[in-house]
Protein backbone atom coordinates (compact mmCIF):
# COMPACT_ATOMS: atom_id res chain seq x y z
CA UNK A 1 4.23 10.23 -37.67
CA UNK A 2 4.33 6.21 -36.82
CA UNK A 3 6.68 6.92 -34.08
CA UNK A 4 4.83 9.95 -32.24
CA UNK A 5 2.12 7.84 -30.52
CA UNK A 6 4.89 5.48 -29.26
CA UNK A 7 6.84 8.58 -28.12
CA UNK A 8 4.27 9.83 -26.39
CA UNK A 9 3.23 6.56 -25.00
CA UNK A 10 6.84 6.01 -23.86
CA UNK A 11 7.33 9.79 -22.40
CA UNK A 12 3.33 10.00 -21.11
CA UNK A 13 4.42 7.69 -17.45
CA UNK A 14 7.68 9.62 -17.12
CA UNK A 15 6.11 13.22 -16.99
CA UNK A 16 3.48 11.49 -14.82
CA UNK A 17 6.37 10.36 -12.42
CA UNK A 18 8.64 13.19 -12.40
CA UNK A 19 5.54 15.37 -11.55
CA UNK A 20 4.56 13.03 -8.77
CA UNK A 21 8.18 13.46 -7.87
CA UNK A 22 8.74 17.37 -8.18
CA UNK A 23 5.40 17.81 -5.58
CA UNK A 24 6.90 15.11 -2.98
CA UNK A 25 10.02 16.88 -2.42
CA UNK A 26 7.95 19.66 -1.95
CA UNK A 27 5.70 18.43 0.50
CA UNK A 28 8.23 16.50 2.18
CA UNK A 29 9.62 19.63 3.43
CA UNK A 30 6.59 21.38 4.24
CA UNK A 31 5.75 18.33 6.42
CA UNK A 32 8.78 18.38 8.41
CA UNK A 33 9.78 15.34 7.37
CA UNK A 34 13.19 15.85 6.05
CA UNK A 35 15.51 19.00 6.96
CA UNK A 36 17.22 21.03 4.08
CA UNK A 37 20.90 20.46 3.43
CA UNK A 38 22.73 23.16 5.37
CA UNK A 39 26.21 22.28 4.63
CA UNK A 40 28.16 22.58 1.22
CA UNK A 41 31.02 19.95 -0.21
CA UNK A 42 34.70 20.25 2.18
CA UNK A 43 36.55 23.14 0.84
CA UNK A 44 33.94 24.54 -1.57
CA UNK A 45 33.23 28.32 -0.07
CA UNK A 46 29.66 29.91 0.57
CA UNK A 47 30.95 32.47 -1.99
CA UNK A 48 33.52 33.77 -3.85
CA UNK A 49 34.76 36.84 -5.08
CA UNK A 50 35.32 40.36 -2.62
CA UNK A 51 37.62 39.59 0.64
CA UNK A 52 35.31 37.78 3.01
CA UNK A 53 36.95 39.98 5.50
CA UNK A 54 35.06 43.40 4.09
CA UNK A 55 31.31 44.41 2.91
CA UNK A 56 31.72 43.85 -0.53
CA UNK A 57 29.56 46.27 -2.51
CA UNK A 58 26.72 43.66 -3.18
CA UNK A 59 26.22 40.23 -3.16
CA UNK A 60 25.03 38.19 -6.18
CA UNK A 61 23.17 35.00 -6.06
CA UNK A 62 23.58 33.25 -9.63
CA UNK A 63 20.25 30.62 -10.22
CA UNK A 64 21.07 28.93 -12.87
CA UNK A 65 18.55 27.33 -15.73
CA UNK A 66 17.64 23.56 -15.97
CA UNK A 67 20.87 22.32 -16.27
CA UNK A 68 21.89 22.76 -12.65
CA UNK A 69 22.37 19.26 -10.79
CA UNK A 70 24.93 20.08 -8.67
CA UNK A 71 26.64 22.40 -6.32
CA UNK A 72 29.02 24.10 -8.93
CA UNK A 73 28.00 25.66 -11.77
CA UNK A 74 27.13 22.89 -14.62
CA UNK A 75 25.56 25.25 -17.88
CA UNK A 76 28.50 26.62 -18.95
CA UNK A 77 31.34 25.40 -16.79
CA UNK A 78 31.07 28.46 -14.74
CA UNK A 79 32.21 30.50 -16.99
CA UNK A 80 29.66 33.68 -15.64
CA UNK A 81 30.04 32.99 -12.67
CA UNK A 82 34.08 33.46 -13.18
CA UNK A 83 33.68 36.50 -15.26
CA UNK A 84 31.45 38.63 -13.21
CA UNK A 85 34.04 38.19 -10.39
CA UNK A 86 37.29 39.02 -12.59
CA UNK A 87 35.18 41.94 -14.10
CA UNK A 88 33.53 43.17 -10.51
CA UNK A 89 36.11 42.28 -7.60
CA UNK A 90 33.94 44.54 -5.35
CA UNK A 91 30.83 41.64 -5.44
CA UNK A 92 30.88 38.24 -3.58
CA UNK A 93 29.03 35.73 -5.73
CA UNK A 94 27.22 32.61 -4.82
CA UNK A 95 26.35 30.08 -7.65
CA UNK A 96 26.06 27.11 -5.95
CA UNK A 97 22.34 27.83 -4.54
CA UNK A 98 20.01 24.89 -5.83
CA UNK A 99 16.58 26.24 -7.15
CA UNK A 100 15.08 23.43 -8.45
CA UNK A 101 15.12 21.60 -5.02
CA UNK A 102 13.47 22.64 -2.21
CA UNK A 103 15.61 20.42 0.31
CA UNK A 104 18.59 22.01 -0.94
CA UNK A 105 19.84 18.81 -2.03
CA UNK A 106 21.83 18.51 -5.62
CA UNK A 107 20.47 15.37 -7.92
CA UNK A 108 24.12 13.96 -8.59
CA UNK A 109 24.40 13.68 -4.95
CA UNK A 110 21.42 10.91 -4.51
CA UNK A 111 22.60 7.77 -5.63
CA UNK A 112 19.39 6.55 -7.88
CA UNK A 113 19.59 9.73 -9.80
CA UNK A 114 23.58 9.24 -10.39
CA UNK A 115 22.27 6.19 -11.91
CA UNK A 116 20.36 7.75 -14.15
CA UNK A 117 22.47 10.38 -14.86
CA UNK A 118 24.75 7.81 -16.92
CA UNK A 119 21.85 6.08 -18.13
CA UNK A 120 19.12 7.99 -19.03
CA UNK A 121 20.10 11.99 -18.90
CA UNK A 122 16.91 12.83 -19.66
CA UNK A 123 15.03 12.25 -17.16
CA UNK A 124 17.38 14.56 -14.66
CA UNK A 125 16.22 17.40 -17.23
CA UNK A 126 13.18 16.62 -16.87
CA UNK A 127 12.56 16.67 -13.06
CA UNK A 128 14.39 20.10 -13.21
CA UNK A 129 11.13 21.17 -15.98
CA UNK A 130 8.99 19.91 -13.56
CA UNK A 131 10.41 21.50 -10.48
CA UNK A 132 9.65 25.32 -12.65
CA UNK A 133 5.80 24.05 -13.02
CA UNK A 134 5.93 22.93 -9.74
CA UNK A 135 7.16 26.24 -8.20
CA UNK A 136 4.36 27.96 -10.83
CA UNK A 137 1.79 26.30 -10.26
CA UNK A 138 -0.88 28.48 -7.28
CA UNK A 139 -1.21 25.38 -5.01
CA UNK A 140 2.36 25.00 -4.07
CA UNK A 141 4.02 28.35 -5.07
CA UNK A 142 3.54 29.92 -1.95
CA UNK A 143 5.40 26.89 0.17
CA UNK A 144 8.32 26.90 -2.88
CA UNK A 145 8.97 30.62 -2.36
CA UNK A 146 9.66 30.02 1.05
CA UNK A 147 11.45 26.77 1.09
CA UNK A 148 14.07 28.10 -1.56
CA UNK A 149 14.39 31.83 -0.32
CA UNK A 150 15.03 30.13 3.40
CA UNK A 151 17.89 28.35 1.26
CA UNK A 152 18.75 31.47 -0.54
CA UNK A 153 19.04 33.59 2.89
CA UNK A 154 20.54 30.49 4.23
CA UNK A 155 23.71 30.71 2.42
CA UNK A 156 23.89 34.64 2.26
CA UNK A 157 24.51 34.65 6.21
CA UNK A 158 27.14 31.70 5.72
CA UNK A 159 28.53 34.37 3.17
CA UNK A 160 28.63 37.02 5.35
CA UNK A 161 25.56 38.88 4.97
CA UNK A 162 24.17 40.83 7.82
CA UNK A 163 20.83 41.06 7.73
CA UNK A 164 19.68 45.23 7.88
CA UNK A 165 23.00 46.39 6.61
CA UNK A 166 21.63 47.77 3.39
CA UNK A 167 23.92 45.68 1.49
CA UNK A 168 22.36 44.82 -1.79
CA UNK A 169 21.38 41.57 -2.80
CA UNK A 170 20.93 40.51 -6.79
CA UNK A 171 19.43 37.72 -8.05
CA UNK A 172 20.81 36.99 -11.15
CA UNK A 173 18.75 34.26 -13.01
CA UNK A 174 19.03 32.35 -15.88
CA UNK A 175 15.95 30.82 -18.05
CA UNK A 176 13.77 29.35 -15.21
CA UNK A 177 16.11 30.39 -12.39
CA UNK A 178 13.96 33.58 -13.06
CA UNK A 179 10.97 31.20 -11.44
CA UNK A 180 13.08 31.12 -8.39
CA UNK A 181 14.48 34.48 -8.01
CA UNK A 182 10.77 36.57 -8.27
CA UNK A 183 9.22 33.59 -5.87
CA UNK A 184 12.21 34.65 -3.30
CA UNK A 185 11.77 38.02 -3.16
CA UNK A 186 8.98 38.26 -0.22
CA UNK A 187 11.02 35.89 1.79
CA UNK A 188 14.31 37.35 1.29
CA UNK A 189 12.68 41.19 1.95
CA UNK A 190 11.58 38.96 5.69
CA UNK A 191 14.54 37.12 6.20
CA UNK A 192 17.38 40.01 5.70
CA UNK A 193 15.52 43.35 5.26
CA UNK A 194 17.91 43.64 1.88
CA UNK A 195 17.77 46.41 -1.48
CA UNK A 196 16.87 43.18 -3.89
CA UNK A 197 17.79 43.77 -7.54
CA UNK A 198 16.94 41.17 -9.87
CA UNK A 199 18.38 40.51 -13.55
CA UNK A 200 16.58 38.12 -15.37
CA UNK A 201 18.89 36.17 -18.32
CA UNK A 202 16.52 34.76 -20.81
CA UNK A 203 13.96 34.48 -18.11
CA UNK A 204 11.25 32.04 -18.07
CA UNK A 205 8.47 32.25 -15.22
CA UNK A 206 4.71 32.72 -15.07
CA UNK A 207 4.76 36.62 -13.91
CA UNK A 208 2.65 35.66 -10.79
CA UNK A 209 5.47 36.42 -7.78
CA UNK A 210 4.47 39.62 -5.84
CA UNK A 211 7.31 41.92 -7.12
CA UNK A 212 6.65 44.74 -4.69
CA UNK A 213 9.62 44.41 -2.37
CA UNK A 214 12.38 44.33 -5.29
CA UNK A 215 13.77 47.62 -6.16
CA UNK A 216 14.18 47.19 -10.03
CA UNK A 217 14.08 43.93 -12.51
CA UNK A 218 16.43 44.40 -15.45
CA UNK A 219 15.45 41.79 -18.45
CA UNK A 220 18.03 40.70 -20.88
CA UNK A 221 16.27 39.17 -23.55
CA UNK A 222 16.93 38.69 -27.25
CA UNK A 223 14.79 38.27 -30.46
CA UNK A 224 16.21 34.93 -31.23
CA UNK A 225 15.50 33.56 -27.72
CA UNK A 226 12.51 31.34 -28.53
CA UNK A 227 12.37 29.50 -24.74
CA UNK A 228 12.17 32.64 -23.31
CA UNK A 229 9.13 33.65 -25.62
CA UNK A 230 7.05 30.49 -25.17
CA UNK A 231 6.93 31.64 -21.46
CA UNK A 232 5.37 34.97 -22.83
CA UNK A 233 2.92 33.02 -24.56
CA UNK A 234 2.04 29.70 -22.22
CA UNK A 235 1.47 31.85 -18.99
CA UNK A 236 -1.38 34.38 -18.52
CA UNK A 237 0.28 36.16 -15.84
CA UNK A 238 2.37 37.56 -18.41
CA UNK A 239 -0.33 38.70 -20.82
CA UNK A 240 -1.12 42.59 -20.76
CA UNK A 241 -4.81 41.59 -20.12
CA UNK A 242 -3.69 39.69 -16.25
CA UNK A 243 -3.52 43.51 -14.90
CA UNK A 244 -3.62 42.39 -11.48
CA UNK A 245 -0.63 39.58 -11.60
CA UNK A 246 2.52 40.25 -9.97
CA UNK A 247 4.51 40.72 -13.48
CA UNK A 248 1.73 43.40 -15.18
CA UNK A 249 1.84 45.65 -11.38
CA UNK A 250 5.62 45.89 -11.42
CA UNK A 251 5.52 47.04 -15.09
CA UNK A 252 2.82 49.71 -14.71
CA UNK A 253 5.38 50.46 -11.71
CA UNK A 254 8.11 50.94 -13.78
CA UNK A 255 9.99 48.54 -12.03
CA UNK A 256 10.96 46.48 -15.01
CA UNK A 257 13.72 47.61 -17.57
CA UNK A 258 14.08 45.43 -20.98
CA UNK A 259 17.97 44.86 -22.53
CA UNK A 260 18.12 43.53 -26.05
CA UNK A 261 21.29 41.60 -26.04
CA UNK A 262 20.88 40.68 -29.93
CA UNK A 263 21.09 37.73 -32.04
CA UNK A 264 22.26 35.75 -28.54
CA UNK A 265 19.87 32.65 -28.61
CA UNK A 266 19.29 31.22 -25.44
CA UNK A 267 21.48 27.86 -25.48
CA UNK A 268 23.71 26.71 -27.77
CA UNK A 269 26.89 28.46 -29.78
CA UNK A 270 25.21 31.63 -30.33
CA UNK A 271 23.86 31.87 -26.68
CA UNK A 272 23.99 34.54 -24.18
CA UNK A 273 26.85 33.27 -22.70
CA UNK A 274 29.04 31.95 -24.98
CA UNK A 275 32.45 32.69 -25.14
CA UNK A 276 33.11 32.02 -29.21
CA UNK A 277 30.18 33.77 -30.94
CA UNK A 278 31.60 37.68 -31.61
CA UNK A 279 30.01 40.51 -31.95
CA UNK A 280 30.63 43.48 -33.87
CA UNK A 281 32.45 45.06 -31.28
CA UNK A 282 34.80 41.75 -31.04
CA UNK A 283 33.12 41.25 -27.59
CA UNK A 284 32.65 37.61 -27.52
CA UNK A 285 28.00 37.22 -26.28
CA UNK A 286 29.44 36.22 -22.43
CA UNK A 287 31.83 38.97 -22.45
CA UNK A 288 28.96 41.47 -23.28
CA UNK A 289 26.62 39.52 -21.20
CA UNK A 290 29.11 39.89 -18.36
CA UNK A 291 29.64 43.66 -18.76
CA UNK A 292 25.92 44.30 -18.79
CA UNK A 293 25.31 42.56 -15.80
CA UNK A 294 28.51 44.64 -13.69
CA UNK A 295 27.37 47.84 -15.28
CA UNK A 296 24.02 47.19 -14.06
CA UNK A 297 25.17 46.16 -10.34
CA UNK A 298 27.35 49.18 -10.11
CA UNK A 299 24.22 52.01 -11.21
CA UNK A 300 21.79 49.84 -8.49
CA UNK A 301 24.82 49.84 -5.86
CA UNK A 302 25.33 53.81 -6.33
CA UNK A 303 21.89 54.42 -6.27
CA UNK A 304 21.23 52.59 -3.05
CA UNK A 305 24.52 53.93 -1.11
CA UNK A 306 23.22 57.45 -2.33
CA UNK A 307 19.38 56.74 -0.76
CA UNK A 308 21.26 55.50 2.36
CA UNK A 309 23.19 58.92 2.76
CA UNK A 310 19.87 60.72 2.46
CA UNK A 311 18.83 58.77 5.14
CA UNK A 312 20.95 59.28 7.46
CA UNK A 313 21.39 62.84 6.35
């Protein structure tokens, strides 16, 4: 007990700061003042996966959780990433997207925070945890929708998307990624016209994002996730009694399906994507994490190239 007050004392003008932070990024780009990154590192493509020189069945933008500070995938080594496009070779993936800055600009790239990432890691988790409230909170959501789903589109064209093509788009998102992929949606629906599906892993947002212009949202969840569950409890949007918020309208739509991907946790040896825990099956939790996410891509691809022939029947 002696040492919580000194905790807190210590921790109490770092929250402060990083919040101070998280909101000048923010307005920084609002203002004009500084231009998102456009370019990525030399010889790192916009995406991998299908031949760049054919439509590949969909594209799939990975968001990662908290742990993302730079351009390749940092939670789990990439692992996903890699087996979504050795189990799919029909998708083009892009995991290199940053959602937790709206400049587009990775934190081991600026030299103070390299700094700190040697020195004191936690404080680059920490401006990620206050980049999700950020992009929550009602005064600035609205200007962090568009600044990241600019980036999102951004990088889609630079992966060959053509905007009105009727290629689908998924936004698969991990923990608060989720924050970043239902904020995109109205911009992305702008920007490219595209059949958004979005898969939620362990997802942790407020339920407030306008959900009307995605076609479905698939949540994989488990009972031992406990992250994912405080954002249940902490945000109102997501309680049955906010009718009106974004979350509650797309339910009563039936626009959001729930997978139980049991006992996964959501970090750690037992999470959803790691590659030792087993299951009964002798799946390994990322192999069946991987497999639900293709199987799930392939029913929303089939359905949308079937509403397309209708069309133009």
């Amino acid at each position: 007990m002696n040492g919580f007050p000194l905790l807190a004392l210590l921790l109490g003008p770092v929250l402060l700061a990083e919040a101070l932070l998280a909101r000048h990024e923010l307005m920084t780009y609002t203002a004009g003042w500084r231009t998102p990154a456009t370019g990525l590192p030399q010889g790192m493509p916009y995406a991998r996966g299908a031949d760049p020189g054919r439509p590949p069945d969909a594209y799939v933008v990975y968001l990662d959780g908290i742990g993302k500070r730079r351009f390749r995938d940092t939670r789990d080594g990439g692992r996903l990433v890699t087996a979504l496009i050795a189990g799919a070779p029909e998708l083009r993936v892009l995991g290199q997207v940053q959602p937790y800055s709206p400049l587009a600009h990775p934190l081991v790239d600026r030299p103070v925070w390299e700094w700190l990432r040697h020195h004191v890691g936690l404080l680059l988790f920490l401006h990620n945890v206050m980049q999700i409230f950020v992009a929550a909170d009602h005064r600035y959501r609205p200007l962090y929708n568009r600044a990241v789903g600019a980036q999102i589109a951004h990088q889609l064209r630079h992966a060959g998307y053509r905007p009105g093509s009727g290629t689908p788009v998924v936004l698969l998102s991990y923990s608060g990624g989720a924050q970043v992929a239902t904020g995109a949606v109205g911009e992305l629906d702008t920007q490219l016209g595209a059949p958004l599906l979005l898969i939620t892993l362990g997802g942790f947002h407020n339920g407030a994002n306008d959900l009307t212009h995605a076609r479905h949202l698939h949540r994989l969840t488990s009972g031992g996730d406990r992250i994912e569950r405080v954002g249940t409890w902490i945000f109102p949007q997501r309680w049955r009694l906010s009718r009106r918020s974004g979350w509650n309208r797309a339910v009563r739509a039936g626009k959001i399906t729930v997978h139980p991907l049991d006992p996964a946790t959501h970090v750690g040896p037992r999470s959803y994507i790691s590659p030792e825990a087993l299951l009964p099956d002798g799946r390994s939790h990322l192999d069946r994490t991987a497999d639900t996410v293709i199987a799930l891509i392939r029913a929303h691809c089939g359905a949308a190239t079937e509403a397309a022939t209708r069309v133009r029947q």
